[in-house]
N, C-alpha and C. Protein backbone atom coordinates (compact mmCIF):
# COMPACT_ATOMS: atom_id res chain seq x y z
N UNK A 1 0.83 -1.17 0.00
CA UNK A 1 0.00 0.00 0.00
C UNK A 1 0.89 1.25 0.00
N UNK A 2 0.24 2.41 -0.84
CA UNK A 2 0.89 3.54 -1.35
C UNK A 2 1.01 4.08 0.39
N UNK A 3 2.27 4.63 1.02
CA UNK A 3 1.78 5.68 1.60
C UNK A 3 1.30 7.10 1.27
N UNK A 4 0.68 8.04 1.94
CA UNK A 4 0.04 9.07 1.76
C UNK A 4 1.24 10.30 2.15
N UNK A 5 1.40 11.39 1.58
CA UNK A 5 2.46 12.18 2.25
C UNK A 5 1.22 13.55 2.78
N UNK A 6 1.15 13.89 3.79
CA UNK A 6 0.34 15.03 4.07
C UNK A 6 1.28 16.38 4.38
N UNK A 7 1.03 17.40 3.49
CA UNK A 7 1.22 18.64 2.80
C UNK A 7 1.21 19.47 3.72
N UNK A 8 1.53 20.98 4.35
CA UNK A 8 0.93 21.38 5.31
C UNK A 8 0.40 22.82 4.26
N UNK A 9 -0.20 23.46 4.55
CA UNK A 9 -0.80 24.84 3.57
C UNK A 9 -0.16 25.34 3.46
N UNK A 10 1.08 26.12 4.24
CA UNK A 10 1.78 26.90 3.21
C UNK A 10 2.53 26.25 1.37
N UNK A 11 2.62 24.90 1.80
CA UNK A 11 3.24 24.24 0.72
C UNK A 11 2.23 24.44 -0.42
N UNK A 12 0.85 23.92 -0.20
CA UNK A 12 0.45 23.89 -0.88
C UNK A 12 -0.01 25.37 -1.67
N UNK A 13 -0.87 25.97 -0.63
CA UNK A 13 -0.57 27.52 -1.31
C UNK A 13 0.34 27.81 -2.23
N UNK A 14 1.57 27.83 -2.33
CA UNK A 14 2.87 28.00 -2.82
C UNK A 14 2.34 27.33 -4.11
N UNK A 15 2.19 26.12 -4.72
CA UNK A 15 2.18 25.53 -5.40
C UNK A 15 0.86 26.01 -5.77
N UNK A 16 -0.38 26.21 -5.31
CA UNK A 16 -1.37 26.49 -6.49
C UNK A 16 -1.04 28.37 -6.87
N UNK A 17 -0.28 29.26 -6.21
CA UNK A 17 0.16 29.99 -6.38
C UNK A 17 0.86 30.49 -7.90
N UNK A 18 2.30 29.31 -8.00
CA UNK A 18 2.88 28.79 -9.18
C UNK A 18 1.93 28.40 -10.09
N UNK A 19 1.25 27.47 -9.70
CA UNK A 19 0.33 26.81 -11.06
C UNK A 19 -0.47 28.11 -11.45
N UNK A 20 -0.96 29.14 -11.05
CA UNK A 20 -1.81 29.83 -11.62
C UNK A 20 -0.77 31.15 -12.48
N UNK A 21 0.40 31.18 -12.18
CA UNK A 21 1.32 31.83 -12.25
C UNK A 21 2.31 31.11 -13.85
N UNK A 22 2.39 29.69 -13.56
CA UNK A 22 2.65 29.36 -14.81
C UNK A 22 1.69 27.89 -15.24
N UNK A 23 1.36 26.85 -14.74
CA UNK A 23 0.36 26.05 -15.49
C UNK A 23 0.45 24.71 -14.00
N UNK A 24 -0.64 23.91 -14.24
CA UNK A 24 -0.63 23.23 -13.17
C UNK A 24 0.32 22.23 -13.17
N UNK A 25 0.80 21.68 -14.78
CA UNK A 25 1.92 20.96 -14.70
C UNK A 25 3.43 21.12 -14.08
N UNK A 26 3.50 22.92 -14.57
CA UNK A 26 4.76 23.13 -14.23
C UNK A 26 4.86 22.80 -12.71
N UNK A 27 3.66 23.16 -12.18
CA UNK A 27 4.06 23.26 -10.72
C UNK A 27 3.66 22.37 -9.94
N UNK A 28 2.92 21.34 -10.47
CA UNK A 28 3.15 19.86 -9.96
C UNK A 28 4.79 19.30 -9.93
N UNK A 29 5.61 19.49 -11.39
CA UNK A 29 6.83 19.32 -11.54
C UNK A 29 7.65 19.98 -10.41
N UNK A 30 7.49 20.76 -10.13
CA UNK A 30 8.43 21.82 -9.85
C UNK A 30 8.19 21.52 -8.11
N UNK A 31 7.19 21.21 -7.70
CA UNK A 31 7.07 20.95 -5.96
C UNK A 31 6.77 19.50 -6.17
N UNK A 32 6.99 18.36 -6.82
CA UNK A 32 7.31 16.93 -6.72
C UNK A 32 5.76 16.42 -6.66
N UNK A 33 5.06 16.86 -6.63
CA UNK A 33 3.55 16.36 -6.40
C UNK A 33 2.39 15.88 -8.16
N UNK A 34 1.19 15.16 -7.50
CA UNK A 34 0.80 14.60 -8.67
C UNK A 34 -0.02 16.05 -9.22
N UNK A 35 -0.51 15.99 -10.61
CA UNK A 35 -0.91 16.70 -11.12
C UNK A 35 -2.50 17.19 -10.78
N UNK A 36 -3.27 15.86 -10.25
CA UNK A 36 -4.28 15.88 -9.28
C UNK A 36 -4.42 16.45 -8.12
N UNK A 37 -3.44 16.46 -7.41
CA UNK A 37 -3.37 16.89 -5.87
C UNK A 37 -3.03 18.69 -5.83
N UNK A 38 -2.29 19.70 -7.38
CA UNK A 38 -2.48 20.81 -7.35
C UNK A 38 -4.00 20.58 -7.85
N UNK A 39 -4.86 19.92 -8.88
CA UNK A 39 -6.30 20.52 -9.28
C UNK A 39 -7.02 20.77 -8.08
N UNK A 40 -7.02 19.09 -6.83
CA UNK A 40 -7.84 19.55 -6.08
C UNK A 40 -7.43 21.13 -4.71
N UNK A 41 -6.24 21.41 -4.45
CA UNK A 41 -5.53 22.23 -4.25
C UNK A 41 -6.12 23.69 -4.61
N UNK A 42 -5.89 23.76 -5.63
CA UNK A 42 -7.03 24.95 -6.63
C UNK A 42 -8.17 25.00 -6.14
N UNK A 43 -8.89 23.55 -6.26
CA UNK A 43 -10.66 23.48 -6.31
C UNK A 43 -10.44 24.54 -4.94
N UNK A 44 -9.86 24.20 -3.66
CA UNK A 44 -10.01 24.23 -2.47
C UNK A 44 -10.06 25.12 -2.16
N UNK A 45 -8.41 26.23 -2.33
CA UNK A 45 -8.15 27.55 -2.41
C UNK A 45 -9.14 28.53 -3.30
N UNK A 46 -9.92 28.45 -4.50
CA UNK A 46 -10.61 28.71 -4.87
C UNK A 46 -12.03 28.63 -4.21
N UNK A 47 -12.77 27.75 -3.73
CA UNK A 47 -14.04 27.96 -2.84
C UNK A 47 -13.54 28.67 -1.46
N UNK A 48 -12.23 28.55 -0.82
CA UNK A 48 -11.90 29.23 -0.05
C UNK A 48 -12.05 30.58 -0.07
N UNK A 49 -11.22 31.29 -1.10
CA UNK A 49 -11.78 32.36 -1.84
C UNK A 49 -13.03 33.03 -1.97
N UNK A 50 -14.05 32.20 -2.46
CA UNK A 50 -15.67 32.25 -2.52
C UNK A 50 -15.63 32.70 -0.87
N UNK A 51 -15.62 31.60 -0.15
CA UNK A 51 -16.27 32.10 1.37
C UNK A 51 -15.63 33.22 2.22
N UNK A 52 -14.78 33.76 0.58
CA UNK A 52 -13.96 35.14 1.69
C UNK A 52 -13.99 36.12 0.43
N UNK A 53 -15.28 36.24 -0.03
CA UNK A 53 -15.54 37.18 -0.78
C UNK A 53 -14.92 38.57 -0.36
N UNK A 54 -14.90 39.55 -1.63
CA UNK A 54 -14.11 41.03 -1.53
C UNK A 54 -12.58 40.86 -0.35
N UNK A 55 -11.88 39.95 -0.38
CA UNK A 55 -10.52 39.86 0.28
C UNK A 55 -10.04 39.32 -1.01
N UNK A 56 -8.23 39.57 -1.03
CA UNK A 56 -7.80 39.14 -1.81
C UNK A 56 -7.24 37.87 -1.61
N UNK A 57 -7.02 36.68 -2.50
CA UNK A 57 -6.76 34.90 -2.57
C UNK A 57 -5.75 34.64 -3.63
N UNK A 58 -6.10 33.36 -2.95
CA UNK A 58 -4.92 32.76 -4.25
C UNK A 58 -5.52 32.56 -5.83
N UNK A 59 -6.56 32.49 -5.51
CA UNK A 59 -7.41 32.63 -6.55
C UNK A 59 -8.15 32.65 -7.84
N UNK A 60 -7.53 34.68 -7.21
CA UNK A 60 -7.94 35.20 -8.13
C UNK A 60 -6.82 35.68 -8.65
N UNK A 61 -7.39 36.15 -10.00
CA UNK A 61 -6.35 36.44 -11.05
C UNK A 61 -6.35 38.12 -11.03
N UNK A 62 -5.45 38.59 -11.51
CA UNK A 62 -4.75 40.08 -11.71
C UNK A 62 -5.21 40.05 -13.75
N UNK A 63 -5.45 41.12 -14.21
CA UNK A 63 -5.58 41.53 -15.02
C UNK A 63 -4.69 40.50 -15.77
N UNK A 64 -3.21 40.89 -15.57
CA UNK A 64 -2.43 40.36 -16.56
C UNK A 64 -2.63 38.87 -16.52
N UNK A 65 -2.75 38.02 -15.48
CA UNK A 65 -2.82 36.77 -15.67
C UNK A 65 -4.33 36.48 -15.98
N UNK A 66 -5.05 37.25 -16.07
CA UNK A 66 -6.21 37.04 -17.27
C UNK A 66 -5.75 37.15 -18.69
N UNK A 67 -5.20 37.97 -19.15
CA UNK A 67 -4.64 38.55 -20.52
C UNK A 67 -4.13 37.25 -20.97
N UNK A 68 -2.76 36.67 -19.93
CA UNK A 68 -2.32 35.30 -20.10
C UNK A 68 -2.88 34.14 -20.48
N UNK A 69 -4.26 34.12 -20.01
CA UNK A 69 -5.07 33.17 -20.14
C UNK A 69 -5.71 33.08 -21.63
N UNK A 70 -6.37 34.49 -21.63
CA UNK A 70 -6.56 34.46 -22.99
C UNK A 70 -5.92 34.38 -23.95
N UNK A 71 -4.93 34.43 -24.25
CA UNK A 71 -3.59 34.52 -24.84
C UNK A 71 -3.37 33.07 -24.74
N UNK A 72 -2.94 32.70 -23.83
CA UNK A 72 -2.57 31.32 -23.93
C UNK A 72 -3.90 29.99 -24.85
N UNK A 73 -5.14 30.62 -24.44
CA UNK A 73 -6.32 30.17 -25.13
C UNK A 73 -6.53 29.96 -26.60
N UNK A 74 -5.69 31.43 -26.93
CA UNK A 74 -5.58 31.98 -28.55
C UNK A 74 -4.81 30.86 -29.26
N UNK A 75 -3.82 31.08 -28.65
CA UNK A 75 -2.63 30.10 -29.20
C UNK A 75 -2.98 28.55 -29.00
N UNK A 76 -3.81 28.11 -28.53
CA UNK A 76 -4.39 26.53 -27.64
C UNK A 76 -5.03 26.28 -29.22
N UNK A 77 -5.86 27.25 -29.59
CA UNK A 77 -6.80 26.78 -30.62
C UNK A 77 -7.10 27.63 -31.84
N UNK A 78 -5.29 28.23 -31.57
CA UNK A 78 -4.90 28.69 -32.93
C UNK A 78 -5.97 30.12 -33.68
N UNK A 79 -6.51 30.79 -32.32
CA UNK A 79 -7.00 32.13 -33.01
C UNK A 79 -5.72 33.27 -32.88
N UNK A 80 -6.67 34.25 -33.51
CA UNK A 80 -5.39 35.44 -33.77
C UNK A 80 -5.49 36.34 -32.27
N UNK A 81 -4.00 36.72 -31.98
CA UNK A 81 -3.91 37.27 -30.34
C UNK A 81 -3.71 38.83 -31.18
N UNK A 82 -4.19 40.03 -30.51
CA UNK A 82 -5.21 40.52 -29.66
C UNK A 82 -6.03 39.81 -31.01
N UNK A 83 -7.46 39.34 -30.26
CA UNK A 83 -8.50 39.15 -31.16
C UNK A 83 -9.90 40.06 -30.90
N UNK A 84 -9.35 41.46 -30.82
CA UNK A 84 -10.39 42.59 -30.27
C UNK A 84 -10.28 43.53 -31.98
C-alpha cells in the first residue's frame, strides 16, 4: 500500500500559487507532487476564496494573468492574439 504524504498549507498555497502563475503541470513538476493533488488544491483555495468574498486569494487572477489566459487560449486553438 501507497503511503500518503500530508502537505501542510503553506506548501500547498505555494504551489497552487505557481500553477496559476505558470500552469498546473509546471508546478506539480516543480514541488514533486501529482498533477491531481495541485487541481484539487485549486478546487479548495478557490471555494476558499468564494467564502472570503471582496478579500484578496490565491485565486484570483490580476488583469495580466487574465490577458495570459486568454492569450494562452488563442494560441491553444490557434486564433489570432489581440482578437479585439
Amino acid at each position: 500500500m501507497k503511503k500518503s504524504i500530508q502537505y501542510d498549507e503553506a506548501f500547498k498555497e505555494q504551489a497552487v500559487k505557481l500553477s496559476y502563475k505558470t500552469s498546473i503541470l509546471e508546478a506539480a513538476r516543480e514541488f514533486g507532487v501529482s498533477y491531481g493533488s495541485i487541481v484539487r488544491w485549486r478546487k479548495k483555495y478557490t471555494e476558499k476564496m468564494d467564502d472570503n468574498a471582496g478579500q484578496t486569494s490565491v485565486g484570483q487572477l490580476t488583469e495580466e494573468d487574465s490577458e495570459n489566459v486568454a492569450m494562452g487560449a488563442c494560441i491553444l486553438f490557434g486564433w489570432l492574439w489581440p482578437f479585439w
